[in-house]
C-alpha atoms as a PDB file:
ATOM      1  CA  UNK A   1     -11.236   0.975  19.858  1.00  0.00           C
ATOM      2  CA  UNK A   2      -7.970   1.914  18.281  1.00  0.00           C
ATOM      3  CA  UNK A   3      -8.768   5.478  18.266  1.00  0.00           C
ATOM      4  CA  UNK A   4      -9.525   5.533  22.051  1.00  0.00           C
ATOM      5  CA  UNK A   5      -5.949   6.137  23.093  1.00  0.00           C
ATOM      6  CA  UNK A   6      -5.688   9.308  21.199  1.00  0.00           C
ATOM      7  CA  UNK A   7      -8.969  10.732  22.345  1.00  0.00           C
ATOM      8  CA  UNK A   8      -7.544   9.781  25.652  1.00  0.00           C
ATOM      9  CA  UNK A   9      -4.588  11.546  25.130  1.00  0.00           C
ATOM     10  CA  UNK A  10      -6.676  14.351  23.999  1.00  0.00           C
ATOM     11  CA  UNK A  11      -8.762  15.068  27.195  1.00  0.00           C
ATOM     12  CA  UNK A  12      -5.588  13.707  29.402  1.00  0.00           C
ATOM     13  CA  UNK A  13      -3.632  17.595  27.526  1.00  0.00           C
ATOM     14  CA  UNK A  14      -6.858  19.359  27.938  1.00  0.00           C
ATOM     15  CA  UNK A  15      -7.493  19.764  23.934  1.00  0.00           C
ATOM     16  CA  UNK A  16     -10.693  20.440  23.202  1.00  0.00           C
ATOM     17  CA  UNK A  17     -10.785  18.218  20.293  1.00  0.00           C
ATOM     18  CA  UNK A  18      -7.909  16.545  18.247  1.00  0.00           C
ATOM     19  CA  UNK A  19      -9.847  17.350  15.314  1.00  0.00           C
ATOM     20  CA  UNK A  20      -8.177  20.094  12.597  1.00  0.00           C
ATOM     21  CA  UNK A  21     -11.291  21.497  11.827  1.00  0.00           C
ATOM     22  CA  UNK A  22     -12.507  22.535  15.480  1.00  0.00           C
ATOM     23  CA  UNK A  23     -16.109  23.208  15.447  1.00  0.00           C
ATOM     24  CA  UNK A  24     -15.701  25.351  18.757  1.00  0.00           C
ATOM     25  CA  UNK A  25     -13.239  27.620  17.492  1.00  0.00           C
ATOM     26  CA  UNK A  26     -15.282  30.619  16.822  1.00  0.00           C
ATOM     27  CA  UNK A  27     -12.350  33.614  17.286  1.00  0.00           C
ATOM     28  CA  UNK A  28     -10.542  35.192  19.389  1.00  0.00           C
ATOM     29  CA  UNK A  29     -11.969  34.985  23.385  1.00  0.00           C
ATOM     30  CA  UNK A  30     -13.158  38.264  24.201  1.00  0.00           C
ATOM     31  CA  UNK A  31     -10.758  39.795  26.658  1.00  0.00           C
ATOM     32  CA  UNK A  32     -12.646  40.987  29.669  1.00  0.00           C
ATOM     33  CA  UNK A  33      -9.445  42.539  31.652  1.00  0.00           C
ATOM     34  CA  UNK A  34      -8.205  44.453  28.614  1.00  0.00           C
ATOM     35  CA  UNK A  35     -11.653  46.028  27.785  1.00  0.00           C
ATOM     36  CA  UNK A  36     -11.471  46.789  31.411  1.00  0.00           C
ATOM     37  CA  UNK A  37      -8.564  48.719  31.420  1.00  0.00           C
ATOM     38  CA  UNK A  38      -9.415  50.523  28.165  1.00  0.00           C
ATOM     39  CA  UNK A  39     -13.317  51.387  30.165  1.00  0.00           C
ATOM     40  CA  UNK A  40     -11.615  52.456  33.272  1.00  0.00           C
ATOM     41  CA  UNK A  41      -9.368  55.036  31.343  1.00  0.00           C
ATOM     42  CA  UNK A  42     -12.316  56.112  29.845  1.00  0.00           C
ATOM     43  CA  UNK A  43     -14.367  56.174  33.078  1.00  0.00           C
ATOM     44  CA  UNK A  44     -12.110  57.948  35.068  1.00  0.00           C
ATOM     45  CA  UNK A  45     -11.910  60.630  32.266  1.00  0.00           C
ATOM     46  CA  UNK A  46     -16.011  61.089  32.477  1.00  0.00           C
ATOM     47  CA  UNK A  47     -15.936  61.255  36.144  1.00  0.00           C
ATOM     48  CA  UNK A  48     -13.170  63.991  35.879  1.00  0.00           C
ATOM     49  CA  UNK A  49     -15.668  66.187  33.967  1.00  0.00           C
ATOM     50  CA  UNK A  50     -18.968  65.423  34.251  1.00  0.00           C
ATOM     51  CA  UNK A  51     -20.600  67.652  36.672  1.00  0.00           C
ATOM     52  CA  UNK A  52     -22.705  64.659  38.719  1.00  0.00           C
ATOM     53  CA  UNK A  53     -24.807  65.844  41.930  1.00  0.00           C
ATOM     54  CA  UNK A  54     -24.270  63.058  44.464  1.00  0.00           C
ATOM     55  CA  UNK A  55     -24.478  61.983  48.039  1.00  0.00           C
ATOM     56  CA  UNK A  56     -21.375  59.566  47.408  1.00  0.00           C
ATOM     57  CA  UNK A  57     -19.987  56.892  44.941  1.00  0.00           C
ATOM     58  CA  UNK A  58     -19.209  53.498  44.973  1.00  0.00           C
ATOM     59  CA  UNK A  59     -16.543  52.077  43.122  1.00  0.00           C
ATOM     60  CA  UNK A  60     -17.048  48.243  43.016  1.00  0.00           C
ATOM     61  CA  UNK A  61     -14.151  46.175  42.599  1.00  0.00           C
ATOM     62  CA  UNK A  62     -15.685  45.058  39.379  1.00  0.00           C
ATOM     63  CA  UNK A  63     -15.046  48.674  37.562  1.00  0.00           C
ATOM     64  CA  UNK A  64     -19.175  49.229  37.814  1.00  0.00           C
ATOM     65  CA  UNK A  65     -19.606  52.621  39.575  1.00  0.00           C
ATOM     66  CA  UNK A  66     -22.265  53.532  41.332  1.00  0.00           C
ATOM     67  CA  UNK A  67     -23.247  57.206  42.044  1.00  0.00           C
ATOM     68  CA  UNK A  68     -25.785  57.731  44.560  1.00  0.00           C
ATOM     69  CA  UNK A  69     -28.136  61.060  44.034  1.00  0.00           C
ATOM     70  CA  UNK A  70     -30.608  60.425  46.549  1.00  0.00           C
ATOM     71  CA  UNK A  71     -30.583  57.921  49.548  1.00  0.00           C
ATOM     72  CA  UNK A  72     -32.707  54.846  49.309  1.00  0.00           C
ATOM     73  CA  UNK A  73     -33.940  52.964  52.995  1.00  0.00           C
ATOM     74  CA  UNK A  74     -34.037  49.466  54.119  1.00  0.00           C
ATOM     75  CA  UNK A  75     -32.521  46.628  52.912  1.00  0.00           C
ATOM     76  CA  UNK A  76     -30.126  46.190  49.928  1.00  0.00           C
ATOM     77  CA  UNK A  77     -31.296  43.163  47.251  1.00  0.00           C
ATOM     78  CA  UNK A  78     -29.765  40.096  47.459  1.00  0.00           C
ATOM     79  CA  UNK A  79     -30.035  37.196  44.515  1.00  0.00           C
ATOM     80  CA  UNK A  80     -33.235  36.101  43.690  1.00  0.00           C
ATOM     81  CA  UNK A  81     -34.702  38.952  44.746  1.00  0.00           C
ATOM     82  CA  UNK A  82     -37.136  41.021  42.464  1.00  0.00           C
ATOM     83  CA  UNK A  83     -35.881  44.614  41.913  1.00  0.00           C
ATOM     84  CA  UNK A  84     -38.238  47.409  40.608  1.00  0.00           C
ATOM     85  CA  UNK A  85     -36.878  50.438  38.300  1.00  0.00           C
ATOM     86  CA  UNK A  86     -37.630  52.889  35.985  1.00  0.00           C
ATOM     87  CA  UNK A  87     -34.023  54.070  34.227  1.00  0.00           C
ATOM     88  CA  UNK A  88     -32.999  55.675  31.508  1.00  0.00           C
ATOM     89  CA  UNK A  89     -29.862  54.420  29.744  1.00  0.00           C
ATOM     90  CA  UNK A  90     -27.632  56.617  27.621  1.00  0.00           C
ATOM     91  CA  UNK A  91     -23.705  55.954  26.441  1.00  0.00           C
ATOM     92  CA  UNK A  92     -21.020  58.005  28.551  1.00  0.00           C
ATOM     93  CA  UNK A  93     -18.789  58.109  25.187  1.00  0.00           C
ATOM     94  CA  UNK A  94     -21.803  60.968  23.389  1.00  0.00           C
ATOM     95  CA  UNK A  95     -24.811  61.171  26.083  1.00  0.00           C
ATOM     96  CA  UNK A  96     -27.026  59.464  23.546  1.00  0.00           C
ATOM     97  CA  UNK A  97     -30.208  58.117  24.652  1.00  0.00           C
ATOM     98  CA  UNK A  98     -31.036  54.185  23.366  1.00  0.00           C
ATOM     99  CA  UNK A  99     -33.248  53.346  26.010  1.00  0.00           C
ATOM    100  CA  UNK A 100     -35.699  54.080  28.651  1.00  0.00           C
ATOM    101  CA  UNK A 101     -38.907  52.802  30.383  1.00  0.00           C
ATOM    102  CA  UNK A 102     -40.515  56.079  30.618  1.00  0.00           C
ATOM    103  CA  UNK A 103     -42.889  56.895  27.667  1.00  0.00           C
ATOM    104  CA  UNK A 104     -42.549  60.656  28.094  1.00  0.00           C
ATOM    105  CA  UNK A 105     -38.423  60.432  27.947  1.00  0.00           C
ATOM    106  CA  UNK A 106     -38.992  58.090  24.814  1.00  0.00           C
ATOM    107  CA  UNK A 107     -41.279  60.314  23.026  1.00  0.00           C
ATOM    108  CA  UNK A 108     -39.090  63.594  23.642  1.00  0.00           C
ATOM    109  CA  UNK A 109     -35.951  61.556  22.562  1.00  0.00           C
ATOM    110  CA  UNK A 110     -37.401  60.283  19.094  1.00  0.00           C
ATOM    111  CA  UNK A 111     -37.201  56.914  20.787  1.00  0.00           C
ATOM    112  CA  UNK A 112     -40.774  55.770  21.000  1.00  0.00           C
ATOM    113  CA  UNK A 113     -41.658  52.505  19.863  1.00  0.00           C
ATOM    114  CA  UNK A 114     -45.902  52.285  20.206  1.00  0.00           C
ATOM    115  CA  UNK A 115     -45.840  48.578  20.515  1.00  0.00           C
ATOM    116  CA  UNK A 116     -44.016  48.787  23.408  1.00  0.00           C
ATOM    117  CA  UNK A 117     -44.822  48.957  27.316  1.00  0.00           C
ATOM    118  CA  UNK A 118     -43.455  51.686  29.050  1.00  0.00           C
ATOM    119  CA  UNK A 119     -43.845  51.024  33.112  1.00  0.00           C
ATOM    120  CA  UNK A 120     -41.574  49.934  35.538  1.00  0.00           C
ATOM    121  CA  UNK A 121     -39.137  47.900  34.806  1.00  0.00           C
ATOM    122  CA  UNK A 122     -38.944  44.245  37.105  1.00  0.00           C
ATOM    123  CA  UNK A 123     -36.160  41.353  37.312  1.00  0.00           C
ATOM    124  CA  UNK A 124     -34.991  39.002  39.603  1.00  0.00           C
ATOM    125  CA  UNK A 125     -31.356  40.234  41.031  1.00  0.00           C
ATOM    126  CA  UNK A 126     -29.156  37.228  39.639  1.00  0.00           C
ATOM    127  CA  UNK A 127     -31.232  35.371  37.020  1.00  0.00           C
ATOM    128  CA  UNK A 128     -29.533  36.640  34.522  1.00  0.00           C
ATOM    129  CA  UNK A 129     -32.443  38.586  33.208  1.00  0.00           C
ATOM    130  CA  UNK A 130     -30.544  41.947  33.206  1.00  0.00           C
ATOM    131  CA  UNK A 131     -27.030  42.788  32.238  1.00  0.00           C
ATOM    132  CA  UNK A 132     -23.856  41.848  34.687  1.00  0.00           C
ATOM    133  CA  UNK A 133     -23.265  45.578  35.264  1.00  0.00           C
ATOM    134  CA  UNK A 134     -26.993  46.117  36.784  1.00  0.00           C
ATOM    135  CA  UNK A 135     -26.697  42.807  39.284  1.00  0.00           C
ATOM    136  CA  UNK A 136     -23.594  44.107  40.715  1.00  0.00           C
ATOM    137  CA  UNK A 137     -24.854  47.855  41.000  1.00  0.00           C
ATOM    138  CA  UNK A 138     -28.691  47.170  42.448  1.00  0.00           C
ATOM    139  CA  UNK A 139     -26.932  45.243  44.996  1.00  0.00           C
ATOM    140  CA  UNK A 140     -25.110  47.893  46.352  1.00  0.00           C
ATOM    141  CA  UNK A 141     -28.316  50.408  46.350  1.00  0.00           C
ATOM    142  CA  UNK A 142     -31.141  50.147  49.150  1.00  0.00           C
ATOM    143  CA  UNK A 143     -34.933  50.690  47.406  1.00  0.00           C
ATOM    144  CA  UNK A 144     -35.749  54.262  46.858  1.00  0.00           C
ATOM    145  CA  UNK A 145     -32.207  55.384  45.845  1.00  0.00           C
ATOM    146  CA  UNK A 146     -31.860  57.412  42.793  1.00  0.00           C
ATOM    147  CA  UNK A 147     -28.256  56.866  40.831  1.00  0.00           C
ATOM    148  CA  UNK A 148     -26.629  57.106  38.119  1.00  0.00           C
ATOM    149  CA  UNK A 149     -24.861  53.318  36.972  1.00  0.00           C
ATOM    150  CA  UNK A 150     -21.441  53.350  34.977  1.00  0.00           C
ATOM    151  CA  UNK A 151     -21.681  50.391  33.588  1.00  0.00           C
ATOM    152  CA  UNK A 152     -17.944  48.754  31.704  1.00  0.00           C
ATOM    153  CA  UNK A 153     -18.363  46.896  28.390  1.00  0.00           C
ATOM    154  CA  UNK A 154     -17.555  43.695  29.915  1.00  0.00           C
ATOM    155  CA  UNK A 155     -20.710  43.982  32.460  1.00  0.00           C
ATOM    156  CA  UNK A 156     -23.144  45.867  29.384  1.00  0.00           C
ATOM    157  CA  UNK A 157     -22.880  43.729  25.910  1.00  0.00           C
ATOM    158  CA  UNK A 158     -19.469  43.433  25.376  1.00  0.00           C
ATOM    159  CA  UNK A 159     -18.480  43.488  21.941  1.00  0.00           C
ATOM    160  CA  UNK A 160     -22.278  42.723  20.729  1.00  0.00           C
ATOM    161  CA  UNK A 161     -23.554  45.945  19.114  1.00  0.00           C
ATOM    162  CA  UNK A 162     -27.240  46.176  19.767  1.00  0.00           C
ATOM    163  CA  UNK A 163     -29.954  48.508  18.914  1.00  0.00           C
ATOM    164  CA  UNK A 164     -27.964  52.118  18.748  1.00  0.00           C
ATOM    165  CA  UNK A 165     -25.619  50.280  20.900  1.00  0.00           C
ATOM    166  CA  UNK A 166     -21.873  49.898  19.332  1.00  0.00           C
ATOM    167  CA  UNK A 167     -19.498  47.555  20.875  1.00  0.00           C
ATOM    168  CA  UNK A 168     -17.693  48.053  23.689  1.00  0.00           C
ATOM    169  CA  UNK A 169     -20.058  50.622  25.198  1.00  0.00           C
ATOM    170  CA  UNK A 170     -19.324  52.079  28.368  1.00  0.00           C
ATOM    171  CA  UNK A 171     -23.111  52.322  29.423  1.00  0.00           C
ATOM    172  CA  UNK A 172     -24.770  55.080  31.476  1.00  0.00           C
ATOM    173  CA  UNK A 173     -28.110  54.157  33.358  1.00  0.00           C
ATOM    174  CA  UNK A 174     -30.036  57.104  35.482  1.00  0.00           C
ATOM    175  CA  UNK A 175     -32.069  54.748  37.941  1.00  0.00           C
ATOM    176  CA  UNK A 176     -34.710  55.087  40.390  1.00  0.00           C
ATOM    177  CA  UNK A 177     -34.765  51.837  42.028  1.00  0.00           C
ATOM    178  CA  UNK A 178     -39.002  51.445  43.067  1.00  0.00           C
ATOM    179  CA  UNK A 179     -38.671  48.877  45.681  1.00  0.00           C
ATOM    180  CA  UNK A 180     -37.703  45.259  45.700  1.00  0.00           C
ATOM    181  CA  UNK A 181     -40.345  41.776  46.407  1.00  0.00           C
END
C-alpha cells in the first residue's frame, strides 16, 4: 500500500511508468509529419518529370496520390469490402521492381519466386491486411480503373526495410483494380 500514492501520482502526470528502466521505451517515435514533408518534396519532384498518361489525379489529403489511367465504373469500395487487383509495385526513388502478382512481370524482372502464387491479389478494404497507402487509394478508385498509386513512407513500411525495400520508401504501385465483393 505505501507505494500506491506514487503509482497514483504516476498515471494522475500521464508517465508511463515511474520506473528508470522503462520497458516501453524502444527509441525515438517515428515521425509521420516529417517523413511526410521529406516524401512530398520528393513526390512533387517525380510528378514534375515523369511522363504519366492519365485521365486525372487525385491528391488525397493524406499525401497518397492517385493517378487514374483508365476509368473504372460503379461503385467506389468502402471498409470491409473485398477489393480485387493485380499490381505491380516498384520504388519512385530508382524504378526498381520488388514486387508483383503477375508471374510473367516476375519472371522478366529476375523476381520469380516458384513457391509462390501469382493470381490476383484479394483483401478486405480496412482490415488492415494491406498497407495504409493502398486503403486510402482503392477507396478513391471505382472497379475496373487502371492507376498508378504514390504511396508516402508513412502509408508503405515506414522505416521497416523489407525485402529490396529500404526505409522510408516512397512506393510506386501500377494497379488494375478487378472488381470488388
Amino acid at each position: 500500500m505505501r507505494y500506491l500514492p506514487i503509482i497514483l501520482l504516476c498515471l494522475f502526470f500521464g508517465l508511463m511508468s515511474c520506473e528508470p528502466n522503462n520497458p516501453f521505451n524502444t527509441g525515438p517515435a517515428y515521425d509521420v509529419d516529417g517523413n511526410l514533408a521529406i516524401d512530398s518534396v520528393k513526390i512533387v519532384s517525380y510528378l514534375d518529370t515523369a511522363q504519366i498518361d492519365s485521365l486525372y489525379r487525385i491528391h488525397d489529403p493524406s499525401g497518397v496520390v492517385i493517378i487514374v489511367q483508365e476509368e473504372g465504373e460503379g461503385s467506389r469500395p468502402i471498409g470491409s469490402t473485398v477489393v480485387y487487383t493485380d499490381y505491380i509495385g516498384t520504388l519512385m526513388e530508382d524504378g526498381s521492381l520488388f514486387d508483383t502478382s503477375i508471374r510473367s512481370v516476375a519472371q522478366d524482372s529476375d523476381i520469380y519466386d516458384e513457391d509462390r502464387d501469382y493470381s490476383v491479389l484479394s483483401f478486405v478494404l480496412g482490415a488492415g491486411q494491406v498497407i495504409t497507402g493502398w486503403d486510402i487509394a482503392f477507396r478513391r478508385l471505382r472497379p475496373g480503373s487502371k492507376a498508378r498509386l504514390v504511396i508516402p513512407s508513412p502509408y508503405g513500411y515506414r522505416d521497416q526495410e523489407r525485402f529490396k525495400i529500404p526505409a522510408n520508401s516512397v512506393l510506386i504501385f501500377d494497379v488494375d483494380f478487378k472488381g470488388i465483393d
